[in-house]
Protein backbone atom coordinates (compact mmCIF):
# COMPACT_ATOMS: atom_id res chain seq x y z
CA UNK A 1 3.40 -20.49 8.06
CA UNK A 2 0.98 -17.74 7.35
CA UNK A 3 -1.84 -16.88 9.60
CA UNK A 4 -5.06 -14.47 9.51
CA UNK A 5 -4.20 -11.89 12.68
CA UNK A 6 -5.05 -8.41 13.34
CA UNK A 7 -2.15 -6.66 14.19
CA UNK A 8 -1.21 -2.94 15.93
CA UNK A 9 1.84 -0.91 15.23
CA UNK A 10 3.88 -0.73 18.42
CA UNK A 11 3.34 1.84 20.39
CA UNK A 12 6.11 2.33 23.69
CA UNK A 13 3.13 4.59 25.49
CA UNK A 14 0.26 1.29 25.00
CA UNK A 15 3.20 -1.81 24.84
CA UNK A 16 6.47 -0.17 26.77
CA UNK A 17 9.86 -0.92 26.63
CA UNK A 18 12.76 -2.42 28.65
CA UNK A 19 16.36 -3.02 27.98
CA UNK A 20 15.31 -6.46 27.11
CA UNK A 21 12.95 -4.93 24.16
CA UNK A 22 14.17 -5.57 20.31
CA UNK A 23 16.17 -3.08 18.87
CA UNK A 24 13.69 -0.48 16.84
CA UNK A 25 10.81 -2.31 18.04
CA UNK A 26 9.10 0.48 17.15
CA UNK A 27 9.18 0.10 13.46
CA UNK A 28 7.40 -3.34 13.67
CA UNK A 29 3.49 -4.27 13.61
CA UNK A 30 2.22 -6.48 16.85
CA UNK A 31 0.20 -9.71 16.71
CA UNK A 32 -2.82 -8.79 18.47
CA UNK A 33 -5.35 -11.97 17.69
CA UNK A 34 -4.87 -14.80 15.13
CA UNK A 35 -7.63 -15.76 14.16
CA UNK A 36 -8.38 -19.34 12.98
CA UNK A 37 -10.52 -20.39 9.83
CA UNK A 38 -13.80 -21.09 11.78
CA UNK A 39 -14.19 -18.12 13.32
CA UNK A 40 -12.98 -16.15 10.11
CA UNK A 41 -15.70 -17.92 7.85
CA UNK A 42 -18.15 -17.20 10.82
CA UNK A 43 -16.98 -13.49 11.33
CA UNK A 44 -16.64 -14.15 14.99
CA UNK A 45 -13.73 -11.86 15.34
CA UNK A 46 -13.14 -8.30 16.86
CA UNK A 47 -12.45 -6.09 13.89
CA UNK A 48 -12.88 -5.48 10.41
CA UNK A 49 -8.74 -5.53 9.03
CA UNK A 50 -7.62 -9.05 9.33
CA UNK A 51 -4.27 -9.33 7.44
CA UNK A 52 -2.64 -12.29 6.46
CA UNK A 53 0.55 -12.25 7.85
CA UNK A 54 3.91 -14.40 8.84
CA UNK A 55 4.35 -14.10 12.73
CA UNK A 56 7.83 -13.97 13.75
CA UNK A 57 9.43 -13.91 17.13
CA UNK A 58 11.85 -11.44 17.54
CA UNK A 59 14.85 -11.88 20.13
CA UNK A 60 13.37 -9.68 22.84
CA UNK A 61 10.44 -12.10 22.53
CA UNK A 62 7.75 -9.65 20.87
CA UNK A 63 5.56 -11.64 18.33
CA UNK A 64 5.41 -9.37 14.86
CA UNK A 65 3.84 -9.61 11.50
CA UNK A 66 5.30 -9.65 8.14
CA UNK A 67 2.62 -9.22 5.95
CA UNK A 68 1.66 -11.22 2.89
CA UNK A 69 -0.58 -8.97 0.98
CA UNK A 70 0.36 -10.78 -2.16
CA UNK A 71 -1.43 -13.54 -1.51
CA UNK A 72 -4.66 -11.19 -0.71
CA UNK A 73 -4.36 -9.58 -3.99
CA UNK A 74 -4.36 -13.00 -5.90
CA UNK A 75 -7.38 -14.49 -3.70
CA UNK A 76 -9.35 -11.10 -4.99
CA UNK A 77 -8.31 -11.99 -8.23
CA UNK A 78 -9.17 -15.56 -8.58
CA UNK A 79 -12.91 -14.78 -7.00
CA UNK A 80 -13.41 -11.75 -9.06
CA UNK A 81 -12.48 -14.25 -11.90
CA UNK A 82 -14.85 -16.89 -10.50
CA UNK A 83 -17.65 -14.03 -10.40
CA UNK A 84 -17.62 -12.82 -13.82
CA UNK A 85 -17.09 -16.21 -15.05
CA UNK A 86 -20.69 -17.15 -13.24
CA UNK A 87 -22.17 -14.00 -14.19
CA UNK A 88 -21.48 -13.63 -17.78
CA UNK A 89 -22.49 -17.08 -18.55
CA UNK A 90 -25.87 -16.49 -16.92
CA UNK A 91 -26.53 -13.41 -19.25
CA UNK A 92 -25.57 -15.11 -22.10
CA UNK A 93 -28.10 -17.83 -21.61
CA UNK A 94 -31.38 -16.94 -23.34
């Protein structure tokens, strides 16, 4: 399922690692908040980069993001549809 998160690349200094840790955790990108619908549409999150993303458990537990930005790009492209649609059919009006 995908989520809206903002996420963190790992960093050992900030997160650490243990013999338990995933093998090159350190090429991965940490959940840091999901964030649900509400408080997206309200803005009542931390940041200004939420991603949507696919969280994934890895076997040393840590919770990582695979990001969908696909989906992001056709979003922008069905409101910046929407938008011209609206617009140029109010300047055509007389």
């Amino acid at each position: 399922m995908y989520s809206l998160a903002t996420t963190e690349p790992f960093n050992t200094v900030l997160h650490g690692k243990t013999n338990d840790s995933t093998p090159f955790i350190e090429n991965y990108y940490l959940i840091d908040e999901v964030i649900e619908c509400d408080e997206f549409m309200q803005q009542e999150y931390h940041t200004n980069e939420v991603d949507i993303v696919e969280i994934v458990e890895l076997p040393g537990l840590e919770h990582v993001a695979i990001f969908k930005t696909i989906w992001l790009k056709l979003l922008q492209r069905k409101f910046r549809r929407q938008w011209i649609e609206n617009n140029c059919s109010e300047a055509l009006i007389p």
